[in-house]
C-alpha atoms as a PDB file:
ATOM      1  CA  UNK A   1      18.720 -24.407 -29.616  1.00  0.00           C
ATOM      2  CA  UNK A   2      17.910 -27.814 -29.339  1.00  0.00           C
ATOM      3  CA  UNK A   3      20.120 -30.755 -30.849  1.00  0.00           C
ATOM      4  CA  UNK A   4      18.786 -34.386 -31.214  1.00  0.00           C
ATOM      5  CA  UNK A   5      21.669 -37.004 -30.227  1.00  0.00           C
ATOM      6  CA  UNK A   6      21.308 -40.673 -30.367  1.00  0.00           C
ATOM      7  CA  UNK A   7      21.202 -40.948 -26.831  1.00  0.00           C
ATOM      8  CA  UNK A   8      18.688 -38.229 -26.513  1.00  0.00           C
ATOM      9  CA  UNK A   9      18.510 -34.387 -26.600  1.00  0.00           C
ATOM     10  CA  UNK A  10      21.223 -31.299 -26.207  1.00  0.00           C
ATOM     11  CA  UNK A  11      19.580 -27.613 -25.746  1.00  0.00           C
ATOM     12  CA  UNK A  12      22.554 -25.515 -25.987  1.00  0.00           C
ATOM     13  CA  UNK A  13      21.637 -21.577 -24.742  1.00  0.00           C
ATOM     14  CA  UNK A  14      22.110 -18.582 -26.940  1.00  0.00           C
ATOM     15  CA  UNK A  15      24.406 -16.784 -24.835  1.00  0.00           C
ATOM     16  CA  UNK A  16      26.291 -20.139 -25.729  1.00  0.00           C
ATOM     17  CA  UNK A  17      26.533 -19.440 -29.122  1.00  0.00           C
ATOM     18  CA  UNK A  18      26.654 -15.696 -28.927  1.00  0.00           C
ATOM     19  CA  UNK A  19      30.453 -16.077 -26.492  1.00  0.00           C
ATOM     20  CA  UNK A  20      31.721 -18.485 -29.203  1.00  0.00           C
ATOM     21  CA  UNK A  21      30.855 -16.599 -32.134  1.00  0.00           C
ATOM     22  CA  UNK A  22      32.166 -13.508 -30.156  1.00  0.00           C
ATOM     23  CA  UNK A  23      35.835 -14.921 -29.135  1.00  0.00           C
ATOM     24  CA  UNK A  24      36.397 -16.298 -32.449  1.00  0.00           C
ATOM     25  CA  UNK A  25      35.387 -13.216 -34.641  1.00  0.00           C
ATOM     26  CA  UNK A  26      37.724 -11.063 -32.033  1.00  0.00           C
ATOM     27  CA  UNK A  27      40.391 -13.467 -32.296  1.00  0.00           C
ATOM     28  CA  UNK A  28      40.372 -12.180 -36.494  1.00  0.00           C
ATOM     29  CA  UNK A  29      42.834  -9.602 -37.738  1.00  0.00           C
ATOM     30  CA  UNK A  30      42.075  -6.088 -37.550  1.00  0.00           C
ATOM     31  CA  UNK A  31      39.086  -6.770 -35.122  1.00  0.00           C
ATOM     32  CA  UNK A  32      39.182  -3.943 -31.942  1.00  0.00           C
ATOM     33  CA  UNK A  33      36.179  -5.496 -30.418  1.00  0.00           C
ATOM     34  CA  UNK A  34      32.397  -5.703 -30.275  1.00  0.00           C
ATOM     35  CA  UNK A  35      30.189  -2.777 -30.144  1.00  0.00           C
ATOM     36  CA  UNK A  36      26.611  -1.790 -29.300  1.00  0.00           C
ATOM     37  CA  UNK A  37      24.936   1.414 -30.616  1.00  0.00           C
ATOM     38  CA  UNK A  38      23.505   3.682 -27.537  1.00  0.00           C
ATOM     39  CA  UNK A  39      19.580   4.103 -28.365  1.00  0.00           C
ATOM     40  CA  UNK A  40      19.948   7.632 -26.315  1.00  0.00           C
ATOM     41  CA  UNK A  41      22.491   9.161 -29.002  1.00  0.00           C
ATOM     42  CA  UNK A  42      23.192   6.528 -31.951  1.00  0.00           C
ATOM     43  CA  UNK A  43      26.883   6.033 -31.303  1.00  0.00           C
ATOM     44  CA  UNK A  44      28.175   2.728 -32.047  1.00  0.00           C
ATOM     45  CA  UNK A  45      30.272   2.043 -28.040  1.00  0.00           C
ATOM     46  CA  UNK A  46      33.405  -0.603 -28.020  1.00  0.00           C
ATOM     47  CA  UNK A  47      32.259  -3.590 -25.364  1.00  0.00           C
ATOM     48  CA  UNK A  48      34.348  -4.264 -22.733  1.00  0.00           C
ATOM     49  CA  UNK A  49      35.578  -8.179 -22.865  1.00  0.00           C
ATOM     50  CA  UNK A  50      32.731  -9.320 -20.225  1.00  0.00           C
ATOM     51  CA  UNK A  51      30.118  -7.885 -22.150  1.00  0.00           C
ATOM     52  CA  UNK A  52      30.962  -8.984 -25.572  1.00  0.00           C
ATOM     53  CA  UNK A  53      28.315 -10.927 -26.210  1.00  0.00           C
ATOM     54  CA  UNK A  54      26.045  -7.886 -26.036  1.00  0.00           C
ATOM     55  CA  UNK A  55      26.810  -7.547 -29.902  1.00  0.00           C
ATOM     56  CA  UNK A  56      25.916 -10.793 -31.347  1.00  0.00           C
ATOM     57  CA  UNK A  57      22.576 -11.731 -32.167  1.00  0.00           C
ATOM     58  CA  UNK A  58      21.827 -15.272 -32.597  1.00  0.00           C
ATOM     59  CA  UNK A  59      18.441 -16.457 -33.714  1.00  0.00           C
ATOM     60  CA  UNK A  60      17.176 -19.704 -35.105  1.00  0.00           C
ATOM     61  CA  UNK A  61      16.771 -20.733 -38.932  1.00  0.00           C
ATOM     62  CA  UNK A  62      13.308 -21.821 -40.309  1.00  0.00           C
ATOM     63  CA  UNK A  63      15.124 -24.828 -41.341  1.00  0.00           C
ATOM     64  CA  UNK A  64      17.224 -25.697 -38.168  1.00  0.00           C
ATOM     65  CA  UNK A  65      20.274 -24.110 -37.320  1.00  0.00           C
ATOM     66  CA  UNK A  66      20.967 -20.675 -36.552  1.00  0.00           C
ATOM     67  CA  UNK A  67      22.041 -17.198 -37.953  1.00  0.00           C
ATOM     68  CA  UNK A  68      24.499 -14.853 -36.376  1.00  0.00           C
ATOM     69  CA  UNK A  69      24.496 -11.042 -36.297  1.00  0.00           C
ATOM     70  CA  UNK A  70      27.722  -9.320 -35.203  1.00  0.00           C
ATOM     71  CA  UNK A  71      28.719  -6.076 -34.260  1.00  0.00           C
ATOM     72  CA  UNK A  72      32.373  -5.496 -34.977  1.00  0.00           C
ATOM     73  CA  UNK A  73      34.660  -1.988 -34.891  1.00  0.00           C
ATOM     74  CA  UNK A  74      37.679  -2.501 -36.908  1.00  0.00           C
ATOM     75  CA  UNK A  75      41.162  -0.989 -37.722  1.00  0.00           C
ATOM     76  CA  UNK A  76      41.633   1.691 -39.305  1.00  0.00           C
ATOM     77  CA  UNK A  77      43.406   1.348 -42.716  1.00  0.00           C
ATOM     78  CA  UNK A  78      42.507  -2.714 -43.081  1.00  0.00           C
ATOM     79  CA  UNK A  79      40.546  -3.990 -45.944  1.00  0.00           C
ATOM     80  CA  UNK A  80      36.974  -4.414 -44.637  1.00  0.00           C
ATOM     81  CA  UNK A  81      35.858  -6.936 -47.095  1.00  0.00           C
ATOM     82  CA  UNK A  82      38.513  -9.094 -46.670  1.00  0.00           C
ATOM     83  CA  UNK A  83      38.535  -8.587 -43.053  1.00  0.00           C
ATOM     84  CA  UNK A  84      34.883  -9.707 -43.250  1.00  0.00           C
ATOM     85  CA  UNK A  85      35.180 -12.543 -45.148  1.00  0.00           C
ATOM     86  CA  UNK A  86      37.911 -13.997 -42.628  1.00  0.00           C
ATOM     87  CA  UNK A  87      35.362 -13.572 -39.741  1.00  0.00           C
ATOM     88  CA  UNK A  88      32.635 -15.469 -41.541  1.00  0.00           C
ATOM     89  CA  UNK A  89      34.489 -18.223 -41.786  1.00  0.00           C
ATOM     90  CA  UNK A  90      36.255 -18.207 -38.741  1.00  0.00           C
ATOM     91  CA  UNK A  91      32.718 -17.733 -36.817  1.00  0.00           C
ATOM     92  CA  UNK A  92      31.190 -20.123 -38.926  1.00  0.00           C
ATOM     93  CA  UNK A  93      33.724 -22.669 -38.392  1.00  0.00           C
ATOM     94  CA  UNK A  94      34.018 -22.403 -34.907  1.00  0.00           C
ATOM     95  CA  UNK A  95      30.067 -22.438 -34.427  1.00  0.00           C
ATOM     96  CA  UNK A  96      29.908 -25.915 -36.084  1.00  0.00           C
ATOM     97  CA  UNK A  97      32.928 -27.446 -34.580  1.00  0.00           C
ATOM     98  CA  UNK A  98      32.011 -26.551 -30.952  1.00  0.00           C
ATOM     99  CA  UNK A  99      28.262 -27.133 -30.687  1.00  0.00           C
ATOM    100  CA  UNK A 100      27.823 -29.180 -34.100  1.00  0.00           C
ATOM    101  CA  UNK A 101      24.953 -26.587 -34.417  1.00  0.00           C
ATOM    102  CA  UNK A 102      24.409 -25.881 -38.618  1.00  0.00           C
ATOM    103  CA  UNK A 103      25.138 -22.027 -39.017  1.00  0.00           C
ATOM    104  CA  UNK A 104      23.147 -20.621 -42.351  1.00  0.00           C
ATOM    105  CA  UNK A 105      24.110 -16.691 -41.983  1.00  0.00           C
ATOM    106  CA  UNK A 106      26.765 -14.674 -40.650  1.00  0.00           C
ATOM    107  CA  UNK A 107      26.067 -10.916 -41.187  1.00  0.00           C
ATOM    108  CA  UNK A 108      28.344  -8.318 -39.634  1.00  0.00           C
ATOM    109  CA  UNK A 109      27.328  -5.086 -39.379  1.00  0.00           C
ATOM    110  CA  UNK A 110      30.955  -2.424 -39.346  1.00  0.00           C
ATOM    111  CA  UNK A 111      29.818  -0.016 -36.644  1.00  0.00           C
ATOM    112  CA  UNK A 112      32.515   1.879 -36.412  1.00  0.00           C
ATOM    113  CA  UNK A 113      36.757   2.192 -37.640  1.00  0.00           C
ATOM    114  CA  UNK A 114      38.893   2.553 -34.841  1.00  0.00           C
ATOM    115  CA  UNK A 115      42.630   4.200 -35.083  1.00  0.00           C
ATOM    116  CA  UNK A 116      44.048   3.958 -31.902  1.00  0.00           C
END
């Protein structure tokens, strides 16, 4: 992702943008962590801390900017919709305010409901 400053240009990597959006949607309420699905048997696997940024997808907007996949497991017995909403905004508004990169999309994908 490439930013154009007055003093010149900022290229900012994905893996960047992907550990941002990844700390701030696990610092949300009734977030257990980021998870991956196995291509062997389908099952959606909690990340360890160090590999969080395995599920978030970042890819760049036609129009500048980027969109942001995420791969969340929740807690049991929470509101997902709400609980979604949160970590839009909270992803969204920590995107913008620590790269000043324009974030169109954030989809999260619930891959699995965690109880303990």
């Amino acid at each position: 992702m490439t930013i154009k400053a007055d003093l010149g240009f900022i290229n900012i990597a994905p893996e960047v943008l992907a550990d941002i959006a990844g700390y701030a949607a696990m610092s949300c309420f009734g977030v257990k962590g980021m998870t991956i699905r196995s291509v062997s048997d389908g099952i959606a696997h909690l990340l360890r801390r160090e590999n969080m940024s395995r599920g978030v997808r970042i890819t760049e907007a036609e129009d500048g900017g980027v969109n942001i996949d995420l791969h969340l497991a929740v807690e049991h017995g929470v509101n997902i919709a709400t609980i979604c909403r949160s970590i839009i905004n909270e992803v969204r508004y920590n995107v913008e305010k620590m790269t000043g990169v324009d974030v169109k999309n954030v989809d999260i994908y619930v891959d699995a409901i965690r109880a303990d």
